[in-house]
PDB file of N, CA and C in Angstrom:
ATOM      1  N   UNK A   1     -35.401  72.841  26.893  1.00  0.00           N
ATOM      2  CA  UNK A   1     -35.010  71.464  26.732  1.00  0.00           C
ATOM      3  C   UNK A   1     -36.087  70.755  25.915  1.00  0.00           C
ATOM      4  N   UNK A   2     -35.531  70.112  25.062  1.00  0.00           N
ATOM      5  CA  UNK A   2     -36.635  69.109  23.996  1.00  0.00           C
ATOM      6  C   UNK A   2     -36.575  67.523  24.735  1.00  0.00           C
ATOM      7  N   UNK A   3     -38.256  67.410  24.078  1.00  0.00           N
ATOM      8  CA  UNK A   3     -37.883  65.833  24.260  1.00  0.00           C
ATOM      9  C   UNK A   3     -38.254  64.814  23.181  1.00  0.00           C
ATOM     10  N   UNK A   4     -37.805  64.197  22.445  1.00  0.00           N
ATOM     11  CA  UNK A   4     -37.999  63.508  21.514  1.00  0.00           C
ATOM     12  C   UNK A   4     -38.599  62.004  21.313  1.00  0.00           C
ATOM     13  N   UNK A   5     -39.475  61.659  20.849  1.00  0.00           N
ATOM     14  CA  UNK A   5     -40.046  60.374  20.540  1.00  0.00           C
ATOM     15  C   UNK A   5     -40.174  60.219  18.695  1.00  0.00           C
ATOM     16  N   UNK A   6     -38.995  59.206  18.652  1.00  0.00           N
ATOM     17  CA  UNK A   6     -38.582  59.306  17.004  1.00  0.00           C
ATOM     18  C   UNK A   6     -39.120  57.855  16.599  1.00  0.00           C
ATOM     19  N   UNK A   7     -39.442  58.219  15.332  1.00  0.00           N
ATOM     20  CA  UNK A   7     -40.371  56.895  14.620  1.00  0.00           C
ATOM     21  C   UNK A   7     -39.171  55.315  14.547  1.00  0.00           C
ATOM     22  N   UNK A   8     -38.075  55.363  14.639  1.00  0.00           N
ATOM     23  CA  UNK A   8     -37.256  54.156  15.283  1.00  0.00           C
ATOM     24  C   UNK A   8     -37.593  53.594  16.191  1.00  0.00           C
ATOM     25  N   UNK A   9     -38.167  54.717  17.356  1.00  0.00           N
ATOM     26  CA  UNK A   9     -38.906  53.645  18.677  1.00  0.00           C
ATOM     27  C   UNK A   9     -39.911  53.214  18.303  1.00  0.00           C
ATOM     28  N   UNK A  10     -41.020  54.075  17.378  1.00  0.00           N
ATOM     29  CA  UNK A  10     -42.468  53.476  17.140  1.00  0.00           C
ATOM     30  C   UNK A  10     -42.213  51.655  16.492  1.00  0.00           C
ATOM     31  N   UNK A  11     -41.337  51.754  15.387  1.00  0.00           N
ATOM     32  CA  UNK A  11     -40.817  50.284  15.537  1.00  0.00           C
ATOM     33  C   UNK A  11     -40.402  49.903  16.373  1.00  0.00           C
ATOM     34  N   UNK A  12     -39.581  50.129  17.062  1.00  0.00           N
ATOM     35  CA  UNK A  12     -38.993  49.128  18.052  1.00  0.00           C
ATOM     36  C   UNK A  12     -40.637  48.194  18.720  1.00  0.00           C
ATOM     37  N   UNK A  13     -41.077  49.607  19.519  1.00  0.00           N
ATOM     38  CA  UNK A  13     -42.415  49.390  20.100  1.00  0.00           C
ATOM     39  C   UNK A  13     -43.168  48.410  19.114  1.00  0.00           C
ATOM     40  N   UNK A  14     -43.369  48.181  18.191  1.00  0.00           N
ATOM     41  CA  UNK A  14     -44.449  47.268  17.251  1.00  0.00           C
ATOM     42  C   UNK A  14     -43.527  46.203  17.185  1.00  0.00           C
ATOM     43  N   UNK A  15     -42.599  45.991  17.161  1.00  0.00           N
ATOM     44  CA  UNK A  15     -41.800  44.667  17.234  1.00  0.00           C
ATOM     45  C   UNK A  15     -41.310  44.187  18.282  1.00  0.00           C
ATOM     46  N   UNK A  16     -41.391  44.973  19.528  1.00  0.00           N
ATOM     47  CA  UNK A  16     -41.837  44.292  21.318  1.00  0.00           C
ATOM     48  C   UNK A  16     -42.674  43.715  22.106  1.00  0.00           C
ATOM     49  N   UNK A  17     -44.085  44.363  20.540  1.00  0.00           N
ATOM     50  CA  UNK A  17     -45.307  43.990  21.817  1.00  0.00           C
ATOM     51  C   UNK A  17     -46.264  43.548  20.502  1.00  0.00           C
ATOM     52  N   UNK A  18     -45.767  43.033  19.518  1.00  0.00           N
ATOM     53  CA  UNK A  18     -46.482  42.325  18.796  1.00  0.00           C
ATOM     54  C   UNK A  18     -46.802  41.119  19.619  1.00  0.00           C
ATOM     55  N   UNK A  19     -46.382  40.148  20.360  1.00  0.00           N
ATOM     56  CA  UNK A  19     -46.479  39.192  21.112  1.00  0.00           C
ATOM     57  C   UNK A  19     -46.815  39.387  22.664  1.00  0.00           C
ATOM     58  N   UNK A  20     -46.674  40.570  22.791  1.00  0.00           N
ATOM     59  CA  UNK A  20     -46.558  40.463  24.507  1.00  0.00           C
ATOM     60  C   UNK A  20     -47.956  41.533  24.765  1.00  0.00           C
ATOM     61  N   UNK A  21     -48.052  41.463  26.293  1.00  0.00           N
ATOM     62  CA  UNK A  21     -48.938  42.365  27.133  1.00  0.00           C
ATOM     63  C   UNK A  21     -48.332  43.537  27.462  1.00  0.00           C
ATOM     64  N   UNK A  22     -46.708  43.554  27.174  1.00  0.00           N
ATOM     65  CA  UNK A  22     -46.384  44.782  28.394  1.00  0.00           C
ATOM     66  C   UNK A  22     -46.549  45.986  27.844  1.00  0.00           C
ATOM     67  N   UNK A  23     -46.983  46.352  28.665  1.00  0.00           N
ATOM     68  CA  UNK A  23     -47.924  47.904  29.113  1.00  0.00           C
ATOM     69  C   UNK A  23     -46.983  48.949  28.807  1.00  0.00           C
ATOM     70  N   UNK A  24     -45.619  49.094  29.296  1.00  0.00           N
ATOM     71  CA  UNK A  24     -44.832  49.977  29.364  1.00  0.00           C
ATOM     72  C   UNK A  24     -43.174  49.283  29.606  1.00  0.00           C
ATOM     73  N   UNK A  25     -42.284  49.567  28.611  1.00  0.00           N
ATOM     74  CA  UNK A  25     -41.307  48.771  29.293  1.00  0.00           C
ATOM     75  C   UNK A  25     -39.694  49.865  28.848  1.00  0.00           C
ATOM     76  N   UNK A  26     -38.552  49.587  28.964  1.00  0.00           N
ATOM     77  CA  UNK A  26     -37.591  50.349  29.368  1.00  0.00           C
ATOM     78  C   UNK A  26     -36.549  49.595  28.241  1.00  0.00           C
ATOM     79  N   UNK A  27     -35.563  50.339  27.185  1.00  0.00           N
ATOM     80  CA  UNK A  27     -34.786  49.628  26.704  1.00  0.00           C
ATOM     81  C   UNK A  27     -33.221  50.664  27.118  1.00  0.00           C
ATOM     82  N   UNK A  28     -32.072  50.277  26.271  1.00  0.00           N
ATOM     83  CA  UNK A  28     -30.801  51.031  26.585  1.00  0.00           C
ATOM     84  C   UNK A  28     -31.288  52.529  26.459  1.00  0.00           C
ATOM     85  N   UNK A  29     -32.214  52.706  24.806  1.00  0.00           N
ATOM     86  CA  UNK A  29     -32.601  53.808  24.426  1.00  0.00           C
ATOM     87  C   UNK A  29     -33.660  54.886  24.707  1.00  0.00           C
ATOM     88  N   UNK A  30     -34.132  54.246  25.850  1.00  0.00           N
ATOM     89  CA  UNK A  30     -35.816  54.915  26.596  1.00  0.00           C
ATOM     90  C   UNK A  30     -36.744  54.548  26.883  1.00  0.00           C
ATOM     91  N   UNK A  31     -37.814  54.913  27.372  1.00  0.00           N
ATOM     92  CA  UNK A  31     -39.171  53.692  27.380  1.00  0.00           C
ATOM     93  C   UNK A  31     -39.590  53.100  26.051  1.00  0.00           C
ATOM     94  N   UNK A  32     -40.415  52.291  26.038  1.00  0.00           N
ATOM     95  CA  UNK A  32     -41.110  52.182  25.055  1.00  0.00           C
ATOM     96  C   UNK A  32     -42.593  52.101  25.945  1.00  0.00           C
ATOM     97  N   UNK A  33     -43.351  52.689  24.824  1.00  0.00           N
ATOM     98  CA  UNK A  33     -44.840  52.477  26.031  1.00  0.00           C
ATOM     99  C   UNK A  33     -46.205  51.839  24.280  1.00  0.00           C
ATOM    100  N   UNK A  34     -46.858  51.233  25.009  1.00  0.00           N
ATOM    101  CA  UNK A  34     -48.359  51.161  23.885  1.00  0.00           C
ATOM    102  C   UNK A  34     -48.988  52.336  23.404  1.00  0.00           C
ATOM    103  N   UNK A  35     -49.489  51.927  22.221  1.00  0.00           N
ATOM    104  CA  UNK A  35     -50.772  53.060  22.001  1.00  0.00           C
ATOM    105  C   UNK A  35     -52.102  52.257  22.108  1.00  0.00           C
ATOM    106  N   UNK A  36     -52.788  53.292  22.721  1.00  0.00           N
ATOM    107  CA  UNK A  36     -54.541  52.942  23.391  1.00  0.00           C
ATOM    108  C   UNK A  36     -55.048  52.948  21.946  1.00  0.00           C
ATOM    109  N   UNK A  37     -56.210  52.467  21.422  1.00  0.00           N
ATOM    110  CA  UNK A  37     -56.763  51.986  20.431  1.00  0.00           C
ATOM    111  C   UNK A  37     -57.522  53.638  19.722  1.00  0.00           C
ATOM    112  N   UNK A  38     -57.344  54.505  20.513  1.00  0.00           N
ATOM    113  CA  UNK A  38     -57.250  55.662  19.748  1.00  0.00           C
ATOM    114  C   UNK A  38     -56.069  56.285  19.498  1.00  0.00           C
ATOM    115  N   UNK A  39     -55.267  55.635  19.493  1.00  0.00           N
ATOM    116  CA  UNK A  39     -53.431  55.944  18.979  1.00  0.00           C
ATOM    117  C   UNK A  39     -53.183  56.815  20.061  1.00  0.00           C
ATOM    118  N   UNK A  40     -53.848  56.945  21.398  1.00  0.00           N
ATOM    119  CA  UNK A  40     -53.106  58.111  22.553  1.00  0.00           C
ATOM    120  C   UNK A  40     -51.190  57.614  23.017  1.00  0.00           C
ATOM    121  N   UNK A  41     -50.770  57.796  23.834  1.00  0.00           N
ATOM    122  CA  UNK A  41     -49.397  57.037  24.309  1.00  0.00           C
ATOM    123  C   UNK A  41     -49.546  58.167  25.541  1.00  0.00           C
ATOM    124  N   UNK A  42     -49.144  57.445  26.740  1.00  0.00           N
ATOM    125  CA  UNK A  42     -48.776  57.830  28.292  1.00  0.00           C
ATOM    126  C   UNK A  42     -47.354  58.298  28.064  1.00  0.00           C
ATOM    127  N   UNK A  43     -46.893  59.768  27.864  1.00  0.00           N
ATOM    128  CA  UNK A  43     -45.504  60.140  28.364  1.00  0.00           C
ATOM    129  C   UNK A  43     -44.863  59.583  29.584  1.00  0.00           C
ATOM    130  N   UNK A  44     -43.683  58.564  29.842  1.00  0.00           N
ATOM    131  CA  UNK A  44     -44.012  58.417  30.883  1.00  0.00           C
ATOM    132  C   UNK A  44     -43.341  59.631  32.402  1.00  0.00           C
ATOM    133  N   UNK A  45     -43.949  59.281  33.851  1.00  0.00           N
ATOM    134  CA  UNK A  45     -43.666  60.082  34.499  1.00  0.00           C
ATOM    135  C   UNK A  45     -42.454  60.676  34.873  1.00  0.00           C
ATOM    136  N   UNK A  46     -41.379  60.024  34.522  1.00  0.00           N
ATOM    137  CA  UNK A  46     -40.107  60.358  34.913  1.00  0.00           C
ATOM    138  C   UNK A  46     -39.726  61.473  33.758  1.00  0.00           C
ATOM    139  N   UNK A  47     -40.238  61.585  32.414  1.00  0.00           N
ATOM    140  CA  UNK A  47     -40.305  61.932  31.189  1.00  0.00           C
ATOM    141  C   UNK A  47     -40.907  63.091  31.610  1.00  0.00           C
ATOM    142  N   UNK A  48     -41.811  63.563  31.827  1.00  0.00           N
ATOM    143  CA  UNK A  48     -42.960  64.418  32.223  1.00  0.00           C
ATOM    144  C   UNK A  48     -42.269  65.316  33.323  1.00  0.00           C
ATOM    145  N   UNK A  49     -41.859  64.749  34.114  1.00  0.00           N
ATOM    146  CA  UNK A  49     -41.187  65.820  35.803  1.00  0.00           C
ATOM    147  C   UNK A  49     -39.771  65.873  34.839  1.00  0.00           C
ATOM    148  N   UNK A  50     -39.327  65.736  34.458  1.00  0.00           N
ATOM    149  CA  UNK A  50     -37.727  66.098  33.839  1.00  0.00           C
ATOM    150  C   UNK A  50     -37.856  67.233  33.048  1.00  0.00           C
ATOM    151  N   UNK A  51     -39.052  67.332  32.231  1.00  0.00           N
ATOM    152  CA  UNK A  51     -39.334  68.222  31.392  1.00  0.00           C
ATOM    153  C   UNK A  51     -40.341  69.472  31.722  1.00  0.00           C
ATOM    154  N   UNK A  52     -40.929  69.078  33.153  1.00  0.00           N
ATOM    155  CA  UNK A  52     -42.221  70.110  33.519  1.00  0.00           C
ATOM    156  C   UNK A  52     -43.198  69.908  32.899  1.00  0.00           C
ATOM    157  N   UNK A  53     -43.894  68.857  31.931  1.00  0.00           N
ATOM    158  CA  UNK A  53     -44.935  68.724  31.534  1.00  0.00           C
ATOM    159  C   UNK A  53     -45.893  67.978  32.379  1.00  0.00           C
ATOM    160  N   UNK A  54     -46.901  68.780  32.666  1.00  0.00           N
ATOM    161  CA  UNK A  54     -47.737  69.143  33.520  1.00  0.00           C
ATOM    162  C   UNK A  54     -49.274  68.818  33.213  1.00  0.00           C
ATOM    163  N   UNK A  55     -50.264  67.826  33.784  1.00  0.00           N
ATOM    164  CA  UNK A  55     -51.568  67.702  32.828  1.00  0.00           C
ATOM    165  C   UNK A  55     -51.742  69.114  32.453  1.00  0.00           C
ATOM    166  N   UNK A  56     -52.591  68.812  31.430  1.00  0.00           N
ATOM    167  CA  UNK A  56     -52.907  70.235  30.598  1.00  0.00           C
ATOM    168  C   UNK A  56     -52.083  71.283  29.952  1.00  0.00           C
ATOM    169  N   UNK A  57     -50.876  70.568  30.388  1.00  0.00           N
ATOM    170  CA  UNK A  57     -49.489  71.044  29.735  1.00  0.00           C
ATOM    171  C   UNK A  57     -50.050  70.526  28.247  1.00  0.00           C
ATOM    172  N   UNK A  58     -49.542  71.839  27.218  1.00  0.00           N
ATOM    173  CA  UNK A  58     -49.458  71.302  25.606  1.00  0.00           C
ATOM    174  C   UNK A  58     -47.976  70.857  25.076  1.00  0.00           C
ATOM    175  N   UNK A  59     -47.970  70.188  24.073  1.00  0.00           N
ATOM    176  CA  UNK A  59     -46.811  69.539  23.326  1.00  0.00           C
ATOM    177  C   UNK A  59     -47.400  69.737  22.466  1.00  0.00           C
ATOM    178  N   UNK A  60     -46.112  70.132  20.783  1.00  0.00           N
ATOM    179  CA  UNK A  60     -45.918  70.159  19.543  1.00  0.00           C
ATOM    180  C   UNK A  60     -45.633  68.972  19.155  1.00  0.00           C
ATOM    181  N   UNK A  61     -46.168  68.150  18.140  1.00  0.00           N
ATOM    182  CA  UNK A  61     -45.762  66.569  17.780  1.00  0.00           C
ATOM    183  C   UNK A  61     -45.857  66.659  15.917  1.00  0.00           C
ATOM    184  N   UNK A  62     -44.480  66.625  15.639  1.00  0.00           N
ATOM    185  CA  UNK A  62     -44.202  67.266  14.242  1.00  0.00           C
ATOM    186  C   UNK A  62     -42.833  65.733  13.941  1.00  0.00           C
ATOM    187  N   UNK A  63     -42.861  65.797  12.589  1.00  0.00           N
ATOM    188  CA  UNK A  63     -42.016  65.099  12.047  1.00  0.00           C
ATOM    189  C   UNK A  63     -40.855  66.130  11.647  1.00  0.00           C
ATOM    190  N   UNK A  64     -39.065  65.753  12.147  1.00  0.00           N
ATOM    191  CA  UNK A  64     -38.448  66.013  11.700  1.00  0.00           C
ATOM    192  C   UNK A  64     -37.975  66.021  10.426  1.00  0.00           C
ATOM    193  N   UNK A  65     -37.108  66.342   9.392  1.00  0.00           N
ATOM    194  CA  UNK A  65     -36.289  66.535   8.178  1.00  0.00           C
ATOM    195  C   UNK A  65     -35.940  64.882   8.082  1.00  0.00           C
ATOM    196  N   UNK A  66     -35.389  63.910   9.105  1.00  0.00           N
ATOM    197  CA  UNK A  66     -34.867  62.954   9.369  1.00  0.00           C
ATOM    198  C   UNK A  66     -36.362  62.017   9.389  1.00  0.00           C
ATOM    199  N   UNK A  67     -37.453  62.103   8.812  1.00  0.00           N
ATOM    200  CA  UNK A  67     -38.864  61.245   9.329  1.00  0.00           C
ATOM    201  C   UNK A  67     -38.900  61.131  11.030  1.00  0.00           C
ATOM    202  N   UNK A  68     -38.224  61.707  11.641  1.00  0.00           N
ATOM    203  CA  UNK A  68     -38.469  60.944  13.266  1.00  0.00           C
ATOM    204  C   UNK A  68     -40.065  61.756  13.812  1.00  0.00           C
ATOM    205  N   UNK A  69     -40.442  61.291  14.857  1.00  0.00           N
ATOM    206  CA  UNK A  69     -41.868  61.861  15.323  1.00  0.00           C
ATOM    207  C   UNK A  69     -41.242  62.816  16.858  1.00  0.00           C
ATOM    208  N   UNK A  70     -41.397  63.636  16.766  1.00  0.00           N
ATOM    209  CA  UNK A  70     -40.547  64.727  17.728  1.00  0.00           C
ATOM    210  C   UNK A  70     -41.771  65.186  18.705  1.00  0.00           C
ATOM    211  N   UNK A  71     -41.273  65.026  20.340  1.00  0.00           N
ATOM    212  CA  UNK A  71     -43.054  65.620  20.600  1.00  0.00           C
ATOM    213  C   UNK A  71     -41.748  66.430  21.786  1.00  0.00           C
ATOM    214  N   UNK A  72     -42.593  67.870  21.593  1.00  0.00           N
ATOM    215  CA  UNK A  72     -41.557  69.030  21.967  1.00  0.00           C
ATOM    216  C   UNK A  72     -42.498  69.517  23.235  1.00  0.00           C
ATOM    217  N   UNK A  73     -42.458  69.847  24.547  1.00  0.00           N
ATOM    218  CA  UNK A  73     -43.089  70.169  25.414  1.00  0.00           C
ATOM    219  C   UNK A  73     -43.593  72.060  24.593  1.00  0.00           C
ATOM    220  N   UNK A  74     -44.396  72.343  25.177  1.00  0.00           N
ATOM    221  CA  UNK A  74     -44.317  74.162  25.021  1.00  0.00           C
ATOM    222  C   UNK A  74     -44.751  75.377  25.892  1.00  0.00           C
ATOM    223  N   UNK A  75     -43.903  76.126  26.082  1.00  0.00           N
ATOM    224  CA  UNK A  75     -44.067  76.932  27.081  1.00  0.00           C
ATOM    225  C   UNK A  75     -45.592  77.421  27.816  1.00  0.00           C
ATOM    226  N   UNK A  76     -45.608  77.519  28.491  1.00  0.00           N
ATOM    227  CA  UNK A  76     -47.128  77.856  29.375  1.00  0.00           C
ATOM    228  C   UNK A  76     -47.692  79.228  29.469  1.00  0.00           C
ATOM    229  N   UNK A  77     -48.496  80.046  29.006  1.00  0.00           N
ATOM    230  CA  UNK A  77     -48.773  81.428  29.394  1.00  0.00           C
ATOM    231  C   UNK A  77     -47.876  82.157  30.815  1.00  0.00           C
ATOM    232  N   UNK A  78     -47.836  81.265  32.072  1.00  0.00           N
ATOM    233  CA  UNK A  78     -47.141  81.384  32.927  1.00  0.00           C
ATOM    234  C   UNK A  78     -45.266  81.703  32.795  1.00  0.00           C
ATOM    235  N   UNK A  79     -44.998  80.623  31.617  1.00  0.00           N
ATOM    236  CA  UNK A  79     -43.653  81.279  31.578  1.00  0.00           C
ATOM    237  C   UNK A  79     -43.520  82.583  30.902  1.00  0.00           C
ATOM    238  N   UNK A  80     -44.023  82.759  30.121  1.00  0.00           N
ATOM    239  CA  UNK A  80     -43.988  84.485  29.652  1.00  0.00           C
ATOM    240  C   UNK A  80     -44.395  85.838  30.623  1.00  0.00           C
ATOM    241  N   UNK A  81     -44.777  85.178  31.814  1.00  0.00           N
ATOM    242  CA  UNK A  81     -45.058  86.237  32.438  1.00  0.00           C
ATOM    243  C   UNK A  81     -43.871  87.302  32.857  1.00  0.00           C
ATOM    244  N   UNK A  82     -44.595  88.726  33.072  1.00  0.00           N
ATOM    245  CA  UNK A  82     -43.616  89.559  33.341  1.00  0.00           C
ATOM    246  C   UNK A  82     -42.268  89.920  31.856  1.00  0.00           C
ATOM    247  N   UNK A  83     -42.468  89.157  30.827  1.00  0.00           N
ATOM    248  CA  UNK A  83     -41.201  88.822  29.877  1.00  0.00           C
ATOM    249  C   UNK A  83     -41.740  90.552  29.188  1.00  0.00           C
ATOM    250  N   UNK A  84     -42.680  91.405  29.451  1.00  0.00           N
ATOM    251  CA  UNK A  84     -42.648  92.219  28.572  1.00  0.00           C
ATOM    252  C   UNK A  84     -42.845  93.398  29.385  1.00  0.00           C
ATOM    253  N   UNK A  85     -41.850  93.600  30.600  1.00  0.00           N
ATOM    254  CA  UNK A  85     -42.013  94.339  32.079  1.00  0.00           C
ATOM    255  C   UNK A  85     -41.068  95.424  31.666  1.00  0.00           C
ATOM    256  N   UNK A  86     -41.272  97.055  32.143  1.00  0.00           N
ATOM    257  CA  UNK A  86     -40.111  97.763  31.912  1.00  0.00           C
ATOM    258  C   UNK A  86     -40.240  98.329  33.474  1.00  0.00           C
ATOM    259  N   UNK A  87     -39.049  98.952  33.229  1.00  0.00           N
ATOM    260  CA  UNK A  87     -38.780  99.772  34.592  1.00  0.00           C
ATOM    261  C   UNK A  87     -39.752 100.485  34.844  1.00  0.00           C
ATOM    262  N   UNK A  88     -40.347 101.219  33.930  1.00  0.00           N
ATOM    263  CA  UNK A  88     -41.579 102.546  34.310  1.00  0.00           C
ATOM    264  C   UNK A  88     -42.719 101.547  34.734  1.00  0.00           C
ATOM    265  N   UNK A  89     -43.212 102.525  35.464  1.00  0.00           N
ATOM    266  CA  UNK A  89     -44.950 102.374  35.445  1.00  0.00           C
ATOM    267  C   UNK A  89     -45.520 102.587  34.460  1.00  0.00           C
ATOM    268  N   UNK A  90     -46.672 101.699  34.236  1.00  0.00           N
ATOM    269  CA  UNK A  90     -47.684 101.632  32.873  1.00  0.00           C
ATOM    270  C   UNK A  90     -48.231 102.956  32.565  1.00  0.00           C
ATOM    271  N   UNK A  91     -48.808 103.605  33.786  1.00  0.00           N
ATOM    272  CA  UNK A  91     -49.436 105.126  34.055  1.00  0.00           C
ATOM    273  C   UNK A  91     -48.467 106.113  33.813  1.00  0.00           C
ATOM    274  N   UNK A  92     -47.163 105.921  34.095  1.00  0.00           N
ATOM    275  CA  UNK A  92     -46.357 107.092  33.465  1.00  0.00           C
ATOM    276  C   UNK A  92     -46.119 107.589  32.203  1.00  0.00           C
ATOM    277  N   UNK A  93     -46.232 105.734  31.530  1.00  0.00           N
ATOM    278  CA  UNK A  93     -46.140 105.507  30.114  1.00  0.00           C
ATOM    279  C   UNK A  93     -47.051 106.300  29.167  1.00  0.00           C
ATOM    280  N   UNK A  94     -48.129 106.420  29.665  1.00  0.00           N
ATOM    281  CA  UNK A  94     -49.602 106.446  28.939  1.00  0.00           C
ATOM    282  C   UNK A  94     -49.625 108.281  29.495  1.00  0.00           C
ATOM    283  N   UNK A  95     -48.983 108.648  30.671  1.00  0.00           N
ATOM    284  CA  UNK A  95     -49.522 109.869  30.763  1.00  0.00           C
ATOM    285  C   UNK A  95     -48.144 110.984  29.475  1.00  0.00           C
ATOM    286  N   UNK A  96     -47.192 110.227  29.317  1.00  0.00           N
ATOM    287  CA  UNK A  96     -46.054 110.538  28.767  1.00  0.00           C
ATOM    288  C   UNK A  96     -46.686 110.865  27.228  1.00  0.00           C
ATOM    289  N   UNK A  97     -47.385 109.824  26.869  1.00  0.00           N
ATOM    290  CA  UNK A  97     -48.147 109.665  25.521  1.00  0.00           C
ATOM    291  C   UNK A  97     -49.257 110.205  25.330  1.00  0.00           C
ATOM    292  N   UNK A  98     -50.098 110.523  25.937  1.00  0.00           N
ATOM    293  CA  UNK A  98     -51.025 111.925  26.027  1.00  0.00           C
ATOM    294  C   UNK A  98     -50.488 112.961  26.026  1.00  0.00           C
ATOM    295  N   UNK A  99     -49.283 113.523  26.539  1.00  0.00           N
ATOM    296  CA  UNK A  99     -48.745 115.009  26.420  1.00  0.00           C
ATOM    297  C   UNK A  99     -47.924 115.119  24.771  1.00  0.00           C
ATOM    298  N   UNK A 100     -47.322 113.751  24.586  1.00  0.00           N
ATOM    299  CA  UNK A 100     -47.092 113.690  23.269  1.00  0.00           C
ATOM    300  C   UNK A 100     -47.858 114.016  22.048  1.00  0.00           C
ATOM    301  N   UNK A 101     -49.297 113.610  22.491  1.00  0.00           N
ATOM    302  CA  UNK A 101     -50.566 113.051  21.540  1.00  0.00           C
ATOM    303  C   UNK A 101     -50.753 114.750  21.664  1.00  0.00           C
ATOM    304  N   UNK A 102     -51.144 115.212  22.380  1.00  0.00           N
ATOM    305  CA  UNK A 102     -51.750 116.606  23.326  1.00  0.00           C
ATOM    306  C   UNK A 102     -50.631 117.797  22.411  1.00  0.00           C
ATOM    307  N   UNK A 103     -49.377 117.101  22.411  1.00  0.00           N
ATOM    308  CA  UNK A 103     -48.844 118.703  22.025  1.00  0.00           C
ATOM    309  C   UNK A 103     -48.403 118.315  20.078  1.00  0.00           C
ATOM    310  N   UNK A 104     -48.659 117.386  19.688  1.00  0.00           N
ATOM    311  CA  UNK A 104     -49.051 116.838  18.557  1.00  0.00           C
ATOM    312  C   UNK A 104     -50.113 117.554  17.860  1.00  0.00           C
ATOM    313  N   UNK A 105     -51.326 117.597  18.639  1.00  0.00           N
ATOM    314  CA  UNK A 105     -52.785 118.026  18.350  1.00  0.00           C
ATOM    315  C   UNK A 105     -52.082 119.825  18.002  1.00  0.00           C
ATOM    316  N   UNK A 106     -51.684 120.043  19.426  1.00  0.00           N
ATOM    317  CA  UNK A 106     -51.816 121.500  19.475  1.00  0.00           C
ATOM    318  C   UNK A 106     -50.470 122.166  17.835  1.00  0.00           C
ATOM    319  N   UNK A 107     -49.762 121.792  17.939  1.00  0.00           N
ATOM    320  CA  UNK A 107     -49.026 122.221  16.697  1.00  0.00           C
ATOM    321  C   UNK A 107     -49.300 122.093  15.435  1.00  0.00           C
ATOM    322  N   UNK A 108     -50.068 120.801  14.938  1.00  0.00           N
ATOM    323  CA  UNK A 108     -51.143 120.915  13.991  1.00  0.00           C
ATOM    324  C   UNK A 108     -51.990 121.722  13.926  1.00  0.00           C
ATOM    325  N   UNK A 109     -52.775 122.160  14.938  1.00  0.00           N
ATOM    326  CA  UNK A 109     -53.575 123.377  14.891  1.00  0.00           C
ATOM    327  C   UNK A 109     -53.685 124.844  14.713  1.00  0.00           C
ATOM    328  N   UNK A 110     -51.996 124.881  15.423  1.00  0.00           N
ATOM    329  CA  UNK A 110     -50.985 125.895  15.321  1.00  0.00           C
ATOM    330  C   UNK A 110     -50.627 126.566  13.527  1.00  0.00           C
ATOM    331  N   UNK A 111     -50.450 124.785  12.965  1.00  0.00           N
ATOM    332  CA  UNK A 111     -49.362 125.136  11.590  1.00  0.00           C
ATOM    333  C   UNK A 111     -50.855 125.337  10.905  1.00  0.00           C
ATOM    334  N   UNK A 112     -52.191 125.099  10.726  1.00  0.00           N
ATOM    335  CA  UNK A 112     -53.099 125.009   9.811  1.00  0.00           C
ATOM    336  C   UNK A 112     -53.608 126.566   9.977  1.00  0.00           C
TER     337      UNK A 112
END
């Protein structure tokens, strides 16, 4: 699942809070939130648990084809786990490939 923050809101946002204080506020189309004076922005929390982004969770923040500003959550070392699991044991694998390697050797030695 993606989640998107497109440069239409970044206006919206600069033409909400050119005048005002608010911190964080809610329109038909999503939050709108500030940027901290080092351009950071608070995902907000409902945003964050919908998507599993997690402190120390990373996001991709790339401009679409369309100019929009796209910030894409990305998978965690944790979700790949197990993704490269086979039925065998690792040790069967490896002893399978030594007799391979082993009778490899010996027929080369054989044909020379």
């Amino acid at each position: 699942m993606r989640s998107y923050l497109y440069q239409s809101d970044w206006e919206k946002l600069q033409a909400s809070t050119s005048n005002s204080n608010t911190i964080m506020s809610t329109t038909d189309e999503g939050r709108i939130v500030n940027l901290s004076q080092k351009g950071q922005a608070t995902i907000p929390k409902e945003l964050r648990e919908k998507h599993g982004i997690e402190p120390g969770s990373r996001v991709r923040i790339h401009e679409n084809e369309q100019g929009e500003i796209v910030v894409e959550p990305l998978p965690s070392l944790q979700d790949f786990r197990g993704a490269a699991t086979t039925a065998e044991c690792g040790t069967a694998i490896l002893r399978e490939e030594r007799k391979a390697d082993k009778e490899r050797s010996q027929r080369l030695e054989r044909d020379n």
